[in-house]
PDB file of N, CA and C in Angstrom:
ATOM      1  N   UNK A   1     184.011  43.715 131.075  1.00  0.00           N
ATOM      2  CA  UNK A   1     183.685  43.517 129.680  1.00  0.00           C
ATOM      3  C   UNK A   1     182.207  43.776 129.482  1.00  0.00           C
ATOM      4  N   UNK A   2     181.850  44.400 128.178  1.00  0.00           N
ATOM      5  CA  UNK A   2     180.511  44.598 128.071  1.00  0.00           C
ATOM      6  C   UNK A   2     179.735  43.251 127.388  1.00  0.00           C
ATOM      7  N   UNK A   3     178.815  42.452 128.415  1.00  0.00           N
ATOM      8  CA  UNK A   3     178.310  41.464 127.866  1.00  0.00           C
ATOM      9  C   UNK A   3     177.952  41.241 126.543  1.00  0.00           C
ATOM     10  N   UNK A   4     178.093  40.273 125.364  1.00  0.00           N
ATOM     11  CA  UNK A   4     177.865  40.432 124.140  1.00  0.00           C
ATOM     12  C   UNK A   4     176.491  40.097 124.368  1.00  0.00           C
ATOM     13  N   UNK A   5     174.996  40.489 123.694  1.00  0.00           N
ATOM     14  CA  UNK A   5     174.120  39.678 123.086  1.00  0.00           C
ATOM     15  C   UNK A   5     174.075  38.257 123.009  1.00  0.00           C
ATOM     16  N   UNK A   6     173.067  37.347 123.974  1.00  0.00           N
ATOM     17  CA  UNK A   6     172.817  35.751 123.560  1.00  0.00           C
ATOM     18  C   UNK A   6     172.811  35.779 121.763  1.00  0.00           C
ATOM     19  N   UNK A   7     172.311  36.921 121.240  1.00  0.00           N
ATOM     20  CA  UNK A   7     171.821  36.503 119.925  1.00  0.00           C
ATOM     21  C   UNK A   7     173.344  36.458 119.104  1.00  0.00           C
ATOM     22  N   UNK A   8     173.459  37.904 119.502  1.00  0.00           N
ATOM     23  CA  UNK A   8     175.330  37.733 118.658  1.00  0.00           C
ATOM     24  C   UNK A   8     175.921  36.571 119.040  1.00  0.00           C
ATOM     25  N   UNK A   9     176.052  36.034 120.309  1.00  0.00           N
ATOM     26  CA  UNK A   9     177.214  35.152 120.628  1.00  0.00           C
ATOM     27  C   UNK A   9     176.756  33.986 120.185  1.00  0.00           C
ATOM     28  N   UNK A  10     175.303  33.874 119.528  1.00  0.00           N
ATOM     29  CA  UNK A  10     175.067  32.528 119.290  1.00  0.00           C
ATOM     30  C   UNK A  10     175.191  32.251 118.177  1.00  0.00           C
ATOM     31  N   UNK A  11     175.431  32.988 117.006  1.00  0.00           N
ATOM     32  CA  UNK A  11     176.060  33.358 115.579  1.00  0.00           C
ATOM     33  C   UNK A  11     177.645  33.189 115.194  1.00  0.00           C
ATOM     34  N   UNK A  12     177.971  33.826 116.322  1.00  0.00           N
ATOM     35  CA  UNK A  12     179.465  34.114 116.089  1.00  0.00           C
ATOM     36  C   UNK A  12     180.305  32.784 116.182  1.00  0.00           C
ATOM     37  N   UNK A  13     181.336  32.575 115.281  1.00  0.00           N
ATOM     38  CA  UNK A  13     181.627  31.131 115.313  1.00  0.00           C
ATOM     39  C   UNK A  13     184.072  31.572 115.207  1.00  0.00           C
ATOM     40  N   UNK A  14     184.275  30.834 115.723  1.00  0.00           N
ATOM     41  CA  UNK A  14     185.740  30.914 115.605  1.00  0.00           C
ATOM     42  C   UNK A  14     186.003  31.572 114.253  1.00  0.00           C
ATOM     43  N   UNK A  15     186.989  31.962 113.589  1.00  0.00           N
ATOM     44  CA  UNK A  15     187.360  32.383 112.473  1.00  0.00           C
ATOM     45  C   UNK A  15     188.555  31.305 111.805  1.00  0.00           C
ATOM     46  N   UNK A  16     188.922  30.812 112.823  1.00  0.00           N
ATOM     47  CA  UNK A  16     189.751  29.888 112.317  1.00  0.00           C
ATOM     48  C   UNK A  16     189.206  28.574 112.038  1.00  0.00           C
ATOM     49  N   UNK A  17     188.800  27.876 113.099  1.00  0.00           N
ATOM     50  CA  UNK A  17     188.281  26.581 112.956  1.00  0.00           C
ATOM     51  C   UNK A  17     186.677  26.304 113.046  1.00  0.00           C
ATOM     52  N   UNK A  18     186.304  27.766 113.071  1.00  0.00           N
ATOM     53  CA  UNK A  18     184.734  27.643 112.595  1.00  0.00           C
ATOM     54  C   UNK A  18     183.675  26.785 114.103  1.00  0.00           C
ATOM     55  N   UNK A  19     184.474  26.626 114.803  1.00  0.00           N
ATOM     56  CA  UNK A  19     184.122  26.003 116.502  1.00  0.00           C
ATOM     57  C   UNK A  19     183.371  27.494 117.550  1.00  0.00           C
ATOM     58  N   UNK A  20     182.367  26.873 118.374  1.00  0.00           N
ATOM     59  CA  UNK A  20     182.132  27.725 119.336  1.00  0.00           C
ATOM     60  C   UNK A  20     182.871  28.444 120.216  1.00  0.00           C
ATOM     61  N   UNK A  21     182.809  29.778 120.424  1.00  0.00           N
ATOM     62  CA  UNK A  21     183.315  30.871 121.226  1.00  0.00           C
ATOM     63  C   UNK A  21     182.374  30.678 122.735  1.00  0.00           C
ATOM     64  N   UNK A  22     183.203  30.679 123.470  1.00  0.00           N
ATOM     65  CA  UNK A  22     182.559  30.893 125.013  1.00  0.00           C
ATOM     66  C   UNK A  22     183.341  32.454 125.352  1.00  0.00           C
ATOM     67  N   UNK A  23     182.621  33.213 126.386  1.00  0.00           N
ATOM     68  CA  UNK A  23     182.965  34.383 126.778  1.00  0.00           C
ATOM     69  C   UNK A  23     183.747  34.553 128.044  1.00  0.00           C
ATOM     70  N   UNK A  24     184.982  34.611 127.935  1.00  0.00           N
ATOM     71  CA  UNK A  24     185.630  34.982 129.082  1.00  0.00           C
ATOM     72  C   UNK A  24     185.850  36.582 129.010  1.00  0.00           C
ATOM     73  N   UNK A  25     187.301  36.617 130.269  1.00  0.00           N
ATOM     74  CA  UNK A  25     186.671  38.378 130.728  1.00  0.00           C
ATOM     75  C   UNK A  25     187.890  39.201 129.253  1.00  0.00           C
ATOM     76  N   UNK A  26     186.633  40.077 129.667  1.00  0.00           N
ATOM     77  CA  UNK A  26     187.384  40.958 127.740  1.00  0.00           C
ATOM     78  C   UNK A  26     188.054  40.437 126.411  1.00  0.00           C
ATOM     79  N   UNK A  27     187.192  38.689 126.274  1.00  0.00           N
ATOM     80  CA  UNK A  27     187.768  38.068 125.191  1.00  0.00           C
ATOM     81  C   UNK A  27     186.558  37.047 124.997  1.00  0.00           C
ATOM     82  N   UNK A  28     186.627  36.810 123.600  1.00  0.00           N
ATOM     83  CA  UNK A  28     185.990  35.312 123.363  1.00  0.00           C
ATOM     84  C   UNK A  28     187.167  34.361 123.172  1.00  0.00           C
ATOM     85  N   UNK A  29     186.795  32.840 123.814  1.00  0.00           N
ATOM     86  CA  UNK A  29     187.636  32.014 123.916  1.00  0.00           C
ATOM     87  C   UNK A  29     187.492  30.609 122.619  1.00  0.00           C
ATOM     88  N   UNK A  30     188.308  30.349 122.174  1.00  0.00           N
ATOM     89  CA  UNK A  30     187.944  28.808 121.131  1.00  0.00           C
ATOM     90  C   UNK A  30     188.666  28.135 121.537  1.00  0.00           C
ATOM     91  N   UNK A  31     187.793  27.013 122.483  1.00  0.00           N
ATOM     92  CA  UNK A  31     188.821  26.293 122.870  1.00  0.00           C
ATOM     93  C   UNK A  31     189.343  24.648 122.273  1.00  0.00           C
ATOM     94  N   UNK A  32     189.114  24.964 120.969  1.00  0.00           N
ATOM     95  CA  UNK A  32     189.702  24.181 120.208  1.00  0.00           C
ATOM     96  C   UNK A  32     191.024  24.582 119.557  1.00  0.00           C
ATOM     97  N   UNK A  33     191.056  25.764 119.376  1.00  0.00           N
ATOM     98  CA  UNK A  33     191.972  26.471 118.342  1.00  0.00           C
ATOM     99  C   UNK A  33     192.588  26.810 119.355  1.00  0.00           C
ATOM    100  N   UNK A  34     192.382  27.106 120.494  1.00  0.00           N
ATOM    101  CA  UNK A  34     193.146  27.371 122.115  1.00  0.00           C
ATOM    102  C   UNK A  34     193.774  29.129 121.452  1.00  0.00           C
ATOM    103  N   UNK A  35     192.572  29.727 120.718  1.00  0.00           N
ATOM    104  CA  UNK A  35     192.486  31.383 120.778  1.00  0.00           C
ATOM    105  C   UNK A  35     191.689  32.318 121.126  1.00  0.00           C
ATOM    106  N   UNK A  36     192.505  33.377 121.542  1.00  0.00           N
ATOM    107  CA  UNK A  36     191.335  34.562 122.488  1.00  0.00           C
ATOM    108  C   UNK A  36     190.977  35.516 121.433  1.00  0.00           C
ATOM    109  N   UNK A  37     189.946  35.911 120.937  1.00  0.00           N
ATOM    110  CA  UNK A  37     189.570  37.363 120.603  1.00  0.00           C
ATOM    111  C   UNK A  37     189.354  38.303 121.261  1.00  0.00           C
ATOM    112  N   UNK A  38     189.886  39.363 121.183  1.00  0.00           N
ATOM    113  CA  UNK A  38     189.511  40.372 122.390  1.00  0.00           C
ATOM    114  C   UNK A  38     188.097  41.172 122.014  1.00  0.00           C
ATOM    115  N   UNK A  39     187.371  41.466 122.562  1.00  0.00           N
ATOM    116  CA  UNK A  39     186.264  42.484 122.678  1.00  0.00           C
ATOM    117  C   UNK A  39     186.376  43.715 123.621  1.00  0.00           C
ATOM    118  N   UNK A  40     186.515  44.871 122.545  1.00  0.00           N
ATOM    119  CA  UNK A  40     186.571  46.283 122.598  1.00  0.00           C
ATOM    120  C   UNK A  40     185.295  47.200 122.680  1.00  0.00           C
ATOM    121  N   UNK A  41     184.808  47.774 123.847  1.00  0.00           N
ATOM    122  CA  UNK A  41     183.336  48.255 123.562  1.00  0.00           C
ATOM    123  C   UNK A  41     182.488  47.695 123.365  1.00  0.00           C
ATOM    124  N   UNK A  42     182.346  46.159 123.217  1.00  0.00           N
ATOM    125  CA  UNK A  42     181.329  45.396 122.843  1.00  0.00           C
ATOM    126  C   UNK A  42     181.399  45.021 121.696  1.00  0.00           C
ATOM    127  N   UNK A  43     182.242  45.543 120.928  1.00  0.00           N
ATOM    128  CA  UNK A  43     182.923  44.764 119.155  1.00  0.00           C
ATOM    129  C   UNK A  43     183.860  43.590 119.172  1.00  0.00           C
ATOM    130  N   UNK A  44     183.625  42.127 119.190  1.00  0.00           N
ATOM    131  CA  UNK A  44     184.838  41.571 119.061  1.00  0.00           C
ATOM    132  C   UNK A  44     185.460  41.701 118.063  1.00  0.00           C
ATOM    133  N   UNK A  45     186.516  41.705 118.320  1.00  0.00           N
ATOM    134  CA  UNK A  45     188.068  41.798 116.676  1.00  0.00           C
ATOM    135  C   UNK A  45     188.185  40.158 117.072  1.00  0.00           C
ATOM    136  N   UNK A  46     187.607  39.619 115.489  1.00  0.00           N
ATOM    137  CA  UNK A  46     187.234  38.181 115.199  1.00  0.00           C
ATOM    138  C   UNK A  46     188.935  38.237 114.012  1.00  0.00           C
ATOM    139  N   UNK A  47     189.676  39.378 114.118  1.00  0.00           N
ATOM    140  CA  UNK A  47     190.816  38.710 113.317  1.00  0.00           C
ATOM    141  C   UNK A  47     191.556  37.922 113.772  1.00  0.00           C
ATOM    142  N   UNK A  48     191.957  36.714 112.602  1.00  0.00           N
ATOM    143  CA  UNK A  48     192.870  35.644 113.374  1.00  0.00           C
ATOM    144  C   UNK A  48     194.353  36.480 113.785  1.00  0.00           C
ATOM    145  N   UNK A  49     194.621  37.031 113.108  1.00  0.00           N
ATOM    146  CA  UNK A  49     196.115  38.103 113.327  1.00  0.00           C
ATOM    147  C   UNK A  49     196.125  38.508 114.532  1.00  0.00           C
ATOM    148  N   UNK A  50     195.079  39.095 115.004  1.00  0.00           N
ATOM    149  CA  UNK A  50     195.426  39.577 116.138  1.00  0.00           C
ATOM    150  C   UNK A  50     194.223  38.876 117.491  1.00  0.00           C
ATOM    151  N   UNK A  51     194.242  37.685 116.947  1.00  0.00           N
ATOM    152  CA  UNK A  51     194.213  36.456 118.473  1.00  0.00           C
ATOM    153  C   UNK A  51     195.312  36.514 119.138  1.00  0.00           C
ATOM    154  N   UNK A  52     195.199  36.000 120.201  1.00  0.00           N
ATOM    155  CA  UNK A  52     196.870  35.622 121.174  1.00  0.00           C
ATOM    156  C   UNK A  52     195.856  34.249 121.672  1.00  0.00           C
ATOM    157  N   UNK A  53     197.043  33.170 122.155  1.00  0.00           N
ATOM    158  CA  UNK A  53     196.623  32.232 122.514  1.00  0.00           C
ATOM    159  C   UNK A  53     196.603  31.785 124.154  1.00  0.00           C
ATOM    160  N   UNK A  54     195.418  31.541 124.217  1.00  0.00           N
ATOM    161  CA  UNK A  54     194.994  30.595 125.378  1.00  0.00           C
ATOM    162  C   UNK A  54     196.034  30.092 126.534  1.00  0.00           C
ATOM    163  N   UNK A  55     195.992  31.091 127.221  1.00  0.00           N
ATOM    164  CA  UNK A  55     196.506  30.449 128.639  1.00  0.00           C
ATOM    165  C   UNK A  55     195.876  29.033 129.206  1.00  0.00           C
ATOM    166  N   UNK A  56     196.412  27.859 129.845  1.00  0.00           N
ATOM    167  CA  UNK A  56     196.176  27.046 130.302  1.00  0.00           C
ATOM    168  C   UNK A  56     194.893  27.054 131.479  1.00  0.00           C
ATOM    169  N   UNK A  57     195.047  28.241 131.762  1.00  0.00           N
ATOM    170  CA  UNK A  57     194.137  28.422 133.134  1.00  0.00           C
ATOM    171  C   UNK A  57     192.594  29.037 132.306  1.00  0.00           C
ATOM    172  N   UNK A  58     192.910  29.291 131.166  1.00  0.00           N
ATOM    173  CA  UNK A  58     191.623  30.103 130.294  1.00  0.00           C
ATOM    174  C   UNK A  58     190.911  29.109 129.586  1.00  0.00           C
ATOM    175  N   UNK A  59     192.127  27.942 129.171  1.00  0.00           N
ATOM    176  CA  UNK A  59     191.329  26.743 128.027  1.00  0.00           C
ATOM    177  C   UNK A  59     190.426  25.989 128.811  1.00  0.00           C
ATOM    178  N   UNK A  60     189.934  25.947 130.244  1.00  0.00           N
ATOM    179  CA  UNK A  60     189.343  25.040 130.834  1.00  0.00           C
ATOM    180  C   UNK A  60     187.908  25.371 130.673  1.00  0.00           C
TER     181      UNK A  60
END
């Protein structure tokens, strides 16, 4: 995955529940909302539509 920016990632906030994103591999994680965004090229797709949710082994 191409590392996001401290500055972007420190902006960027869930889309759903408005909670912090941590960076796992080729996704941002909310692990409140227990959803992944994927990041493409270094663009995350922050749509809630196309989140998939949080594997058990990812929410930790």
């Amino acid at each position: 995955m191409n590392t996001l920016s401290p500055e972007l990632l420190s902006v960027l906030r869930c889309p759903k529940c408005k909670g912090v994103l941590k960076e796992e591999s080729a996704a941002l994680a909310c692990v409140s909302c227990k959803l992944a965004f994927s990041v493409d090229d270094g663009i995350p797709n922050m749509l809630i539509e196309d989140a998939r949710p949080l594997v058990a082994s990812e929410a930790s």
